[in-house]
Protein backbone atom coordinates (compact mmCIF):
# COMPACT_ATOMS: atom_id res chain seq x y z
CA UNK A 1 0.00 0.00 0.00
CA UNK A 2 1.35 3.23 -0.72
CA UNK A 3 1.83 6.04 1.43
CA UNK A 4 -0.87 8.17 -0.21
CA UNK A 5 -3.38 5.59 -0.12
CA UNK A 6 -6.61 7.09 1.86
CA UNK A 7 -8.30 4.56 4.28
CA UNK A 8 -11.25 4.93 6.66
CA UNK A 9 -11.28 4.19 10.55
CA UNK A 10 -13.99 4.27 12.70
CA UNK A 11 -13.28 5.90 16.15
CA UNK A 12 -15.00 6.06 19.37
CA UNK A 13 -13.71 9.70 21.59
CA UNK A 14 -14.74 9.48 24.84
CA UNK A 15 -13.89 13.48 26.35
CA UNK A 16 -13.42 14.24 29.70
CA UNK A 17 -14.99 17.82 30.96
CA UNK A 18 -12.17 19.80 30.46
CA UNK A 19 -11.73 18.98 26.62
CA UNK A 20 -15.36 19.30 25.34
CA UNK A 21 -14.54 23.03 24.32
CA UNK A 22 -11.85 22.31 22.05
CA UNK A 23 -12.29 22.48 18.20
CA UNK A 24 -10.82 18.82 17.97
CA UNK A 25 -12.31 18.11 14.54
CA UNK A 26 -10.98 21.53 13.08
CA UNK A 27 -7.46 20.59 13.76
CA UNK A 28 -7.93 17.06 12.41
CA UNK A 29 -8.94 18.38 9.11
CA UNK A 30 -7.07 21.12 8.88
CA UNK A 31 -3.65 20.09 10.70
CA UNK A 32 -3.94 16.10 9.57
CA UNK A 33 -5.61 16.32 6.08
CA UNK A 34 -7.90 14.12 7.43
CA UNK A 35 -11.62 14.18 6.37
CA UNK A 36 -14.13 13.81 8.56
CA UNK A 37 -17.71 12.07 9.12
CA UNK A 38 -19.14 12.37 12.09
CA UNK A 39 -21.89 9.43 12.70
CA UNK A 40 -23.10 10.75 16.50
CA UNK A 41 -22.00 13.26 18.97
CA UNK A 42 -22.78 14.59 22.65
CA UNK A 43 -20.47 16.82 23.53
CA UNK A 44 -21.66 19.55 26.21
CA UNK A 45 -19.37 22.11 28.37
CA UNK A 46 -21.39 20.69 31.89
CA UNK A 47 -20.18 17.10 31.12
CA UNK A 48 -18.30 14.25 29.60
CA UNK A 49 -18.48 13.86 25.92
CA UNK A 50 -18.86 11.20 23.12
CA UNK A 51 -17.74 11.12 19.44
CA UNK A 52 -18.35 8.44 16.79
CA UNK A 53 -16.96 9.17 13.32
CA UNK A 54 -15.27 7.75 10.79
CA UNK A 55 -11.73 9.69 9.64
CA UNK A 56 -10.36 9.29 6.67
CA UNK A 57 -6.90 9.68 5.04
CA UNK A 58 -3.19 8.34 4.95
CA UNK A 59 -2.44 5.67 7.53
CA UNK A 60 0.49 8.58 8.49
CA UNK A 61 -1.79 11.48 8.88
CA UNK A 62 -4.52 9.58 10.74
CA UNK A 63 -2.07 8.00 13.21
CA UNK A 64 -0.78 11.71 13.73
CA UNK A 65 -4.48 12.92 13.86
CA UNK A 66 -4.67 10.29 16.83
CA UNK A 67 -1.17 11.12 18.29
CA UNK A 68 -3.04 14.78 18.71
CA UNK A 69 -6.14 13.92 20.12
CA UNK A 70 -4.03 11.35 22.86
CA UNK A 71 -1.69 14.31 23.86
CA UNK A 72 -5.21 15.88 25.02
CA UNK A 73 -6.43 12.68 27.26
CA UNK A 74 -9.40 12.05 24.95
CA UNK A 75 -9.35 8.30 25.08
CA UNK A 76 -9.69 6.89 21.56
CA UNK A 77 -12.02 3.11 20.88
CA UNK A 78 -11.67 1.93 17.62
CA UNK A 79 -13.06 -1.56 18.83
CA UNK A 80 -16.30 -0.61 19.97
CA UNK A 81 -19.70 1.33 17.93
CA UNK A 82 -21.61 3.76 20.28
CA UNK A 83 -24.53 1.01 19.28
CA UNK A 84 -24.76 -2.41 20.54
CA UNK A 85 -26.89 -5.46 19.85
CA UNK A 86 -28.13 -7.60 22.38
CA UNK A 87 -28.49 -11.48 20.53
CA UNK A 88 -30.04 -12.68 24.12
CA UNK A 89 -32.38 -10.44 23.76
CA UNK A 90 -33.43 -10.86 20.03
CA UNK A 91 -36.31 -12.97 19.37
CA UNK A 92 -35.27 -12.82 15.80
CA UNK A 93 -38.75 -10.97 14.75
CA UNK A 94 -37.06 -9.61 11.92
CA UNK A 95 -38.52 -5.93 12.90
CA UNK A 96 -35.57 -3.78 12.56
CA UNK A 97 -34.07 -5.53 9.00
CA UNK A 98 -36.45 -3.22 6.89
CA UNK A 99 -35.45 -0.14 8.89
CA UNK A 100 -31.29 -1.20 8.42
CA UNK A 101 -30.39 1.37 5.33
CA UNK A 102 -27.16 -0.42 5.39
CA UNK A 103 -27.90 -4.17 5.69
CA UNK A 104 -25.83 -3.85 8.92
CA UNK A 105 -28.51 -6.07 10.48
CA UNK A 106 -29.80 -8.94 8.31
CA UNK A 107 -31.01 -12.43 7.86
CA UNK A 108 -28.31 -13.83 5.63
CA UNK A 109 -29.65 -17.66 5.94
CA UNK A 110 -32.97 -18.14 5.10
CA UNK A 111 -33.41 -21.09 6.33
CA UNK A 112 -32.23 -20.55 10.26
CA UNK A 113 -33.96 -16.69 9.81
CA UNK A 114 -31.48 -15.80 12.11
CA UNK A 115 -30.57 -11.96 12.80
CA UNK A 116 -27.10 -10.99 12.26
CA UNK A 117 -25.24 -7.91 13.10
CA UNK A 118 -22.41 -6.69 11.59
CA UNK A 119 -20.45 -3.95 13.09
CA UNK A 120 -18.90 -2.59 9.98
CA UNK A 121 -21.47 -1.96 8.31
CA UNK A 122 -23.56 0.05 10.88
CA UNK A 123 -23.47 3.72 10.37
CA UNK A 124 -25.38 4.27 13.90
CA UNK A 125 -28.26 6.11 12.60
CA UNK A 126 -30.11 4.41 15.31
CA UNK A 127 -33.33 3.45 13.76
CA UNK A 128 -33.50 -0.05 14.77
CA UNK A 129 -33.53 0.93 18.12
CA UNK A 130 -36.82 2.68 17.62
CA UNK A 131 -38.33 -0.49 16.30
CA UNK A 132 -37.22 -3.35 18.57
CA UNK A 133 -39.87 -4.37 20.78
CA UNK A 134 -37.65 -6.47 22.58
CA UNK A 135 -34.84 -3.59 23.65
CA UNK A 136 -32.03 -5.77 21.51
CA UNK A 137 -30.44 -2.29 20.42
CA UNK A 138 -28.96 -0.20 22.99
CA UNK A 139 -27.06 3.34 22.58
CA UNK A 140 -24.31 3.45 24.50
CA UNK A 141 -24.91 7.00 24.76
């Protein structure tokens, strides 16, 4: 892979009080090259704050972009989606597949009809939560 090849991470900021002022996603853009997509925020002066967006780029500039927003305590989680899904808790009623604009949750095997989510593919616009009647789909924030 070259070094100008762009790629796409999805991160996870969690902000402590003291940072939520900061124009974080300025600097990334305009400091990193970096473009940014932000998927969900809460960010408020009074408390702690949460970022989900995807940043894309060179592997060099995003690993910089991160280096920055380390050096101001914001913890970074590119493991974990601000949306989780709760398989105990899915009676596989199939209610939030035509809601999914991205397939992220789908019934790949027709003959189990079993609900599957897949992490990559979920953009977090939070819709299926809305239509679970079972609570399956939680926000984490």
């Amino acid at each position: 892979m070259s070094s100008d090849t762009k790629v796409t991470r999805k991160l996870m900021l969690y902000f402590p009080e003291c940072e939520t002022e900061k124009p974080i996603v300025y600097h990334l853009v305009k400091d990193y090259d970096l473009v940014i997509n932000i998927f969900r925020a809460r960010v408020t002066p009074e408390e702690e704050g949460y970022l989900v967006l995807d940043v894309t780029g060179t592997e060099e500039n995003i690993e910089k972009g991160e280096n920055f927003i380390r050096s101001l305590d914001i913890k970074i989680d590119t493991a974990r989606k601000g949306l989780t899904w709760d398989s105990e808790s899915c009676a596989q009623c199939g209610s939030c597949i035509p809601h999914c604009p991205t397939g992220a949750l789908s019934i790949p095997d027709r003959k189990t009809m079993e609900i599957v989510f897949n992490t990559d593919e979920c953009i977090e616009c939070l819709s299926c939560i809305k239509v679970c009647p079972f609570g399956a789909v939680h926000s984490l924030f």
